[in-house]
N, C-alpha and C. Protein backbone atom coordinates (compact mmCIF):
# COMPACT_ATOMS: atom_id res chain seq x y z
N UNK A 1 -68.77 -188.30 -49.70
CA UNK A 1 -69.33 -188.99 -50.84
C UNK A 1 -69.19 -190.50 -50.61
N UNK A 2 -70.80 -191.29 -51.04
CA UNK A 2 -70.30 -192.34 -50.45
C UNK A 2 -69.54 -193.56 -51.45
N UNK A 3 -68.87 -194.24 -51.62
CA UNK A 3 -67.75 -194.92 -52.87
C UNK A 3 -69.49 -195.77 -53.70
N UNK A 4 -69.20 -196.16 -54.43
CA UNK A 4 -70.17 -196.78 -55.66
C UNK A 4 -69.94 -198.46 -55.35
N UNK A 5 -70.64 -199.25 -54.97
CA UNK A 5 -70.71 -200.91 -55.46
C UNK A 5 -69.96 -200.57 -56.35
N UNK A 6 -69.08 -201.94 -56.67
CA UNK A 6 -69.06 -202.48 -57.65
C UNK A 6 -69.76 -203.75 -58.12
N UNK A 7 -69.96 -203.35 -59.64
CA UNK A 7 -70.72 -204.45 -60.02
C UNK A 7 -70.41 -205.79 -60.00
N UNK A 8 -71.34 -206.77 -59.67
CA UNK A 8 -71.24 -208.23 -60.20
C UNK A 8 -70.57 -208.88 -61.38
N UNK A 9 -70.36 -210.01 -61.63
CA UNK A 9 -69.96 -210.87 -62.79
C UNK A 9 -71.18 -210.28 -63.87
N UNK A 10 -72.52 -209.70 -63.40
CA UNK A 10 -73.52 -209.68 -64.20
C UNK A 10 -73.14 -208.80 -65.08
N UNK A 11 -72.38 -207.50 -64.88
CA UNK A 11 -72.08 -206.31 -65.87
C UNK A 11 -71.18 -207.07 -67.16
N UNK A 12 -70.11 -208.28 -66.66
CA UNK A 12 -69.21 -208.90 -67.63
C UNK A 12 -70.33 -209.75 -68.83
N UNK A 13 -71.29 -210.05 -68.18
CA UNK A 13 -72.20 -211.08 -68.77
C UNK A 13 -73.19 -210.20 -69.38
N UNK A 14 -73.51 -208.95 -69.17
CA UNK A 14 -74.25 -208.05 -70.53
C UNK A 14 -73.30 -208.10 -71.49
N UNK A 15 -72.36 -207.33 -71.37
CA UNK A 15 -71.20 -206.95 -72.06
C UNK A 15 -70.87 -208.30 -73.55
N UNK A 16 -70.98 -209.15 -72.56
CA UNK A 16 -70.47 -210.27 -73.53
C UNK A 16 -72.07 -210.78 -74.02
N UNK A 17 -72.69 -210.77 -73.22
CA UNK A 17 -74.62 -210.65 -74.56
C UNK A 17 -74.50 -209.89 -75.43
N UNK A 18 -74.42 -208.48 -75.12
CA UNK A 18 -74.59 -207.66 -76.34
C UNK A 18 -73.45 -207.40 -77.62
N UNK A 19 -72.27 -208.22 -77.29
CA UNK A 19 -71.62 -208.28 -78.15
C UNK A 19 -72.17 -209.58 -79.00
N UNK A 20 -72.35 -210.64 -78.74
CA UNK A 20 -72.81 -211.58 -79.15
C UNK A 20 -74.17 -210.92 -80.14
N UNK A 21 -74.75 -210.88 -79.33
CA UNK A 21 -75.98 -210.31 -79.99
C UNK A 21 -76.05 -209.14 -81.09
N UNK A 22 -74.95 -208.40 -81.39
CA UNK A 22 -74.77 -207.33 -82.31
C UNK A 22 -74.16 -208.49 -83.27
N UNK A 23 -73.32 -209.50 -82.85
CA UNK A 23 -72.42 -210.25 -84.04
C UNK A 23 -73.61 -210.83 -84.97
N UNK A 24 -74.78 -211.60 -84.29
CA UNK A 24 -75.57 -212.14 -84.75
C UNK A 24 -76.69 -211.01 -85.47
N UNK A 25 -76.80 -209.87 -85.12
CA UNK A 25 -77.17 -208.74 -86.03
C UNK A 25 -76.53 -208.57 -87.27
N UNK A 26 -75.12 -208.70 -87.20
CA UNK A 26 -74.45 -208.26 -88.58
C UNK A 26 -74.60 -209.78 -89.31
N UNK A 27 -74.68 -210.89 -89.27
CA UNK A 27 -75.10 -211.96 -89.98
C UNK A 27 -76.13 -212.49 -90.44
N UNK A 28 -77.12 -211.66 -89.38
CA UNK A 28 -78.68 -211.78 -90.36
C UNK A 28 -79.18 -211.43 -91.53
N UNK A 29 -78.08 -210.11 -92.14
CA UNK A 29 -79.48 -209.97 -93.44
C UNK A 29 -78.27 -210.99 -94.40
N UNK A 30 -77.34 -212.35 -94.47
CA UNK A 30 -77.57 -212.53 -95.15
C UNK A 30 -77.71 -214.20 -94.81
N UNK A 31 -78.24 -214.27 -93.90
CA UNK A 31 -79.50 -215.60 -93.44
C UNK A 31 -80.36 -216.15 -94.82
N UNK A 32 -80.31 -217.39 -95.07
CA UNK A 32 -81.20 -217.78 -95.81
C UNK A 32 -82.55 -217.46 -94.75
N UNK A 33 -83.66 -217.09 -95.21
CA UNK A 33 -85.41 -217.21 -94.57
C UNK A 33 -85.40 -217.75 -93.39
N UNK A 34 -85.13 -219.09 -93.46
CA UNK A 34 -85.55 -220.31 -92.67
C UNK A 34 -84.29 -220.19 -91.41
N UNK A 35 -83.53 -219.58 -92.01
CA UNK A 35 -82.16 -219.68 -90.87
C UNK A 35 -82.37 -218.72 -90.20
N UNK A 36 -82.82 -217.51 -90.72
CA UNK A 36 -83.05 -215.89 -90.47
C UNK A 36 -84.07 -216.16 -89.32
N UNK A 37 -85.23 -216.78 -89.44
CA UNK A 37 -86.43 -217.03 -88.23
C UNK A 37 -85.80 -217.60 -86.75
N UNK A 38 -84.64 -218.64 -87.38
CA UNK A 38 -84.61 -219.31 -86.16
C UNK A 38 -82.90 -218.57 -85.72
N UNK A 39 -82.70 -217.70 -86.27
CA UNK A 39 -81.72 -216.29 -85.91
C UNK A 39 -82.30 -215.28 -84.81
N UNK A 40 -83.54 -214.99 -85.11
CA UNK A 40 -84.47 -214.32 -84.53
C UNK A 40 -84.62 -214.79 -82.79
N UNK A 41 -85.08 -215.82 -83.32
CA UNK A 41 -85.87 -216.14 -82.13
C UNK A 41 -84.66 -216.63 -80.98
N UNK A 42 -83.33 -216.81 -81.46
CA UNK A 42 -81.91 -217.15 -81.06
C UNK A 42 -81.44 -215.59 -80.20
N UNK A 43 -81.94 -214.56 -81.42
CA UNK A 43 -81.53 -213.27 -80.76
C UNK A 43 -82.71 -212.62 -79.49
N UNK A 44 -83.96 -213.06 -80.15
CA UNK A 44 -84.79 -212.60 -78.65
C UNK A 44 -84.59 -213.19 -77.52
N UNK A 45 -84.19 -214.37 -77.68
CA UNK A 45 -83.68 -215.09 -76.44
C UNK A 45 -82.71 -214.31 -75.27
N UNK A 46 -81.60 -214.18 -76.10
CA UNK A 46 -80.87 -213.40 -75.87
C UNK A 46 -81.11 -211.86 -74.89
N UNK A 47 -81.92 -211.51 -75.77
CA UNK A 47 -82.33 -210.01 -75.64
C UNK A 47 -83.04 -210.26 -74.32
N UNK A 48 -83.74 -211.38 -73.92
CA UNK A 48 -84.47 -211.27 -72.77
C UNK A 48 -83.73 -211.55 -71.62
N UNK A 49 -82.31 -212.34 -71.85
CA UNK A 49 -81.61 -212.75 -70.91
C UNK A 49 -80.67 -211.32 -70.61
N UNK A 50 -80.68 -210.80 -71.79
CA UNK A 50 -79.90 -209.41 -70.98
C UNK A 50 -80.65 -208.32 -70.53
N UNK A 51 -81.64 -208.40 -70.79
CA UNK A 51 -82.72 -207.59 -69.36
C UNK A 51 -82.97 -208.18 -68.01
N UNK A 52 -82.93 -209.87 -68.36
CA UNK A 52 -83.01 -210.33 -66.58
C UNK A 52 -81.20 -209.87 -65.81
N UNK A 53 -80.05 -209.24 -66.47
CA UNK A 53 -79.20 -209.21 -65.88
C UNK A 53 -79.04 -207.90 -65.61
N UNK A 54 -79.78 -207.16 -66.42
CA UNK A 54 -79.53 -205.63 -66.16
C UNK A 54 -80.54 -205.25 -64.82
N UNK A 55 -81.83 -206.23 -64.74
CA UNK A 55 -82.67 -205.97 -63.77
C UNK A 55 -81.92 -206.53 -62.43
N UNK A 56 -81.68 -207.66 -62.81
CA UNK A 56 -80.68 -208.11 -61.52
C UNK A 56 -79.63 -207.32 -61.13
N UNK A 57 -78.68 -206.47 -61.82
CA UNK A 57 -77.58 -205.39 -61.74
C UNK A 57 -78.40 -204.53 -61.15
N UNK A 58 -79.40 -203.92 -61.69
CA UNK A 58 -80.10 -202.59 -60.67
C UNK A 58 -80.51 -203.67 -59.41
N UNK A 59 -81.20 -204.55 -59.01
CA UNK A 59 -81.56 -204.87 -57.73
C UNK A 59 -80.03 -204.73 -57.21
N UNK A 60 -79.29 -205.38 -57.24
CA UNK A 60 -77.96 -205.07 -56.71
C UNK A 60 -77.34 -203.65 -56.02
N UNK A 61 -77.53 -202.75 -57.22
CA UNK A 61 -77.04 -201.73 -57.10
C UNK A 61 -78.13 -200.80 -56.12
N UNK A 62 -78.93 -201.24 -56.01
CA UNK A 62 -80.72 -200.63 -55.22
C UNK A 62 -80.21 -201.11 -54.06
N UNK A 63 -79.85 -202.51 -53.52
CA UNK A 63 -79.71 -203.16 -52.50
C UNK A 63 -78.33 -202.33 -51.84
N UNK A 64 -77.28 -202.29 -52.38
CA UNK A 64 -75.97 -201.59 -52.24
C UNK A 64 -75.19 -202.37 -51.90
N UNK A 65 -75.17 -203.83 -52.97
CA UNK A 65 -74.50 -204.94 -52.48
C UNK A 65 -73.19 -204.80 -53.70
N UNK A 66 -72.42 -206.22 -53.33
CA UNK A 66 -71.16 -206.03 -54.60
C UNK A 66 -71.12 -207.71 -54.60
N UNK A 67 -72.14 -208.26 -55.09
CA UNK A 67 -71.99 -209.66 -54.96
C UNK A 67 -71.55 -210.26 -55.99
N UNK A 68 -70.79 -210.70 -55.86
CA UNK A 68 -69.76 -211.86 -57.37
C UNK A 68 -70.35 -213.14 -57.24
């Protein structure tokens, strides 16, 4: 059996997005409107930066590297 990569700094850096990003979930519904939009667009941000790390984690893990 062959041992597993280990992951990059990138797995620490979802981890700590999606915690972030759930915190800012539980503070939105009580956002004034105007704060709530620019909450949003704070959290899609987000949301897109933790797909470029999860895509980068699979190239990694595809490649069969363990790069820090």
């Amino acid at each position: 059996m062959e041992p597993r990569p280990k992951p990059s700094n990138l797995l620490h850096d979802i981890q700590s997005k999606c915690a972030s990003l759930k915190s800012a979930a539980q503070l939105l519904k009580d956002c004034p409107p105007e704060q709530m939009r620019e909450m949003l667009g704070l959290m899609t941000d987000e949301t897109r930066e933790i797909l470029r790390c999860l895509l980068e984690l699979q190239k990694e893990f595809a490649a069969g590297t363990n790069a820090k």
